[in-house]
C-alpha atoms as a PDB file:
ATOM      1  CA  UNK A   1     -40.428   7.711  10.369  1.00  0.00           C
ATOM      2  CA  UNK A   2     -39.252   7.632   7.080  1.00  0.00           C
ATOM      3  CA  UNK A   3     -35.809   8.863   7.371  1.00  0.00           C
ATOM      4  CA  UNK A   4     -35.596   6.285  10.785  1.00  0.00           C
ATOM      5  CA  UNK A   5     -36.265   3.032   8.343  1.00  0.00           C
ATOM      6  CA  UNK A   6     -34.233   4.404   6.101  1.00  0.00           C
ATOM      7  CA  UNK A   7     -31.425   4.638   8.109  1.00  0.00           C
ATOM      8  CA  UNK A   8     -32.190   1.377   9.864  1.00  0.00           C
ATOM      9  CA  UNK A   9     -31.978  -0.278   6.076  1.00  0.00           C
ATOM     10  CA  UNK A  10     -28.444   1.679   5.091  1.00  0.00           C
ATOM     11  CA  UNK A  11     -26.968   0.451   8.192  1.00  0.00           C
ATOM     12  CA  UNK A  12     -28.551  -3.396   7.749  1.00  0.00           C
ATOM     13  CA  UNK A  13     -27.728  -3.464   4.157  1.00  0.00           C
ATOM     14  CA  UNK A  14     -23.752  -2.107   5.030  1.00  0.00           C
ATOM     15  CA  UNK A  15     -23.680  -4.741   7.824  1.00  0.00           C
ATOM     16  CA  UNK A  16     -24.711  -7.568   5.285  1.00  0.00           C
ATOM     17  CA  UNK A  17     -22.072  -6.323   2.795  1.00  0.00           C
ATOM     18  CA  UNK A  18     -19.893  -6.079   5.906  1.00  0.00           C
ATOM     19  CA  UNK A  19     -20.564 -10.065   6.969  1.00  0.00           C
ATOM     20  CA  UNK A  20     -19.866 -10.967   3.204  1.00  0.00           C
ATOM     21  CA  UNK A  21     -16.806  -9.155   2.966  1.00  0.00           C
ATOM     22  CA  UNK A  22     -18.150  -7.003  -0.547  1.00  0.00           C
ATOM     23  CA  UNK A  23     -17.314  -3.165  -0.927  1.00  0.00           C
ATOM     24  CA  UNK A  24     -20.876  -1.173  -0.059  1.00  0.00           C
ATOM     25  CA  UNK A  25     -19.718   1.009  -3.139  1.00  0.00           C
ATOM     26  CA  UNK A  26     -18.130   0.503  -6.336  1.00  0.00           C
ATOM     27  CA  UNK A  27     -14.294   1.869  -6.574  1.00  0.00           C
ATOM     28  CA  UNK A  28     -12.201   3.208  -4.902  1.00  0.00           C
ATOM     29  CA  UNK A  29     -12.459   6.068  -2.649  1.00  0.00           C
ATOM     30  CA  UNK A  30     -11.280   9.573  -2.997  1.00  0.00           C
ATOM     31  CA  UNK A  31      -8.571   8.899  -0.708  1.00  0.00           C
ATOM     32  CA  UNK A  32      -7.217   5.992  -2.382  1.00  0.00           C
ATOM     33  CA  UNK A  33      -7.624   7.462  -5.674  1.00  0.00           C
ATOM     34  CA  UNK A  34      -5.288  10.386  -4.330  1.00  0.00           C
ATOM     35  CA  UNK A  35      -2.863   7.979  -3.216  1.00  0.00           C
ATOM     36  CA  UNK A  36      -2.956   5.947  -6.359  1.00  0.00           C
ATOM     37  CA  UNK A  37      -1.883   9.444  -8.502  1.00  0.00           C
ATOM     38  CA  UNK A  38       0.714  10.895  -5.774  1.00  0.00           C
ATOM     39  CA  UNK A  39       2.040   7.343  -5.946  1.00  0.00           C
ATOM     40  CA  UNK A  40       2.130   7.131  -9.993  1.00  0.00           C
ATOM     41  CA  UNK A  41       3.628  10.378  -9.936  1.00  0.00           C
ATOM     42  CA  UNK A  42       6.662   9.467  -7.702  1.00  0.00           C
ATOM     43  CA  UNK A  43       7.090   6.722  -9.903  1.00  0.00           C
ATOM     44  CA  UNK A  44       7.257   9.453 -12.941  1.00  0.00           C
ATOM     45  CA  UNK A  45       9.187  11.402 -11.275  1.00  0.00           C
ATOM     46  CA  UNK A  46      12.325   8.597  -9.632  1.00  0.00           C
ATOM     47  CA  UNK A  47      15.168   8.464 -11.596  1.00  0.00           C
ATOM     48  CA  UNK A  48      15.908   5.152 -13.728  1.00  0.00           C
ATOM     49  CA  UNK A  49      17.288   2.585 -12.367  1.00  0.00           C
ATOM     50  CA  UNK A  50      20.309   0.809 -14.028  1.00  0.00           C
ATOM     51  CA  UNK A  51      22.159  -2.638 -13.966  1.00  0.00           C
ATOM     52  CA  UNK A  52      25.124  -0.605 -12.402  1.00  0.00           C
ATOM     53  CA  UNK A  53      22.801   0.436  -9.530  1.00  0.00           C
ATOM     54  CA  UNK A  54      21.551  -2.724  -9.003  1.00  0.00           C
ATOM     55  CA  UNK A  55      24.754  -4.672  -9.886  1.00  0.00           C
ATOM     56  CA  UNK A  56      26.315  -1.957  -6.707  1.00  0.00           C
ATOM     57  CA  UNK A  57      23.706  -2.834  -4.248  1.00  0.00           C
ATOM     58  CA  UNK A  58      23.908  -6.325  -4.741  1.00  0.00           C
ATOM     59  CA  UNK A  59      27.567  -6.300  -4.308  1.00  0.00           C
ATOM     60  CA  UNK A  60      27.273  -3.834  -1.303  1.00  0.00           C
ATOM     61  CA  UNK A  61      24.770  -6.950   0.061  1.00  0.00           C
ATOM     62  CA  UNK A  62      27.016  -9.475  -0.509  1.00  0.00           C
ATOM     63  CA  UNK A  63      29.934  -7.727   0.789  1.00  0.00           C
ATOM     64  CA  UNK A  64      27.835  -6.863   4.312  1.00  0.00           C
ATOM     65  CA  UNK A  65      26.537 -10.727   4.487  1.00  0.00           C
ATOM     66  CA  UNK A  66      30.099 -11.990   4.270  1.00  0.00           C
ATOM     67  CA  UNK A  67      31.594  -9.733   6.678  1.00  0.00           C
ATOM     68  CA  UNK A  68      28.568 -10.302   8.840  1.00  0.00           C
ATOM     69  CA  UNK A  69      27.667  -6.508   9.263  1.00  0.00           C
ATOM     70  CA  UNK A  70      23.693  -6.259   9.731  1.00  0.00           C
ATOM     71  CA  UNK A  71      21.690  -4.673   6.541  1.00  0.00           C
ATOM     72  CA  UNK A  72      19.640  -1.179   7.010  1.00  0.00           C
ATOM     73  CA  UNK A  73      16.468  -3.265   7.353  1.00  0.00           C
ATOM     74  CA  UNK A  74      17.563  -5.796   9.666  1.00  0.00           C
ATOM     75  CA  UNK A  75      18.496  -2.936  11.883  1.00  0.00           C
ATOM     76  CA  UNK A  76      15.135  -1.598  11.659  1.00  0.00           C
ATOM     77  CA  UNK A  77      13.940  -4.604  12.662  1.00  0.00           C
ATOM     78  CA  UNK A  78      15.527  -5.283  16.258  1.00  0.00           C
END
């Protein structure tokens, strides 16, 4: 009987936190805490990026929008 009302009050009190849109526990979970580090560690690990780079993809941009060729992502897209 015990363990039943127990139950009955973990699932009532999750449902409340559930109807007020709170976490049921503090932090994050193991899973996101994984993906948090593999994330921060490709971040570590990707090469710097430099005004070249970023001055090349802009002009690369620009030179697809005036000849009117679709981008990468707008060919995703469709």
């Amino acid at each position: 009987m015990r363990r039943v009302l127990r139950t009955f009050w973990t699932v009532l009190r999750e449902v409340a936190f559930a109807l007020s849109a709170q976490p049921s526990r503090p932090g994050a979970s193991p899973a996101e805490r994984a993906n948090k580090a593999a994330q921060a560690e490709r971040l570590r690990q990707a090469p710097e990026a430099t005004l070249l780079d970023a001055a090349r993809q802009v002009g690369a941009q620009g030179a697809k929008a005036t000849l009117g060729q679709p981008t990468p992502a707008a060919r995703r897209r469709s």
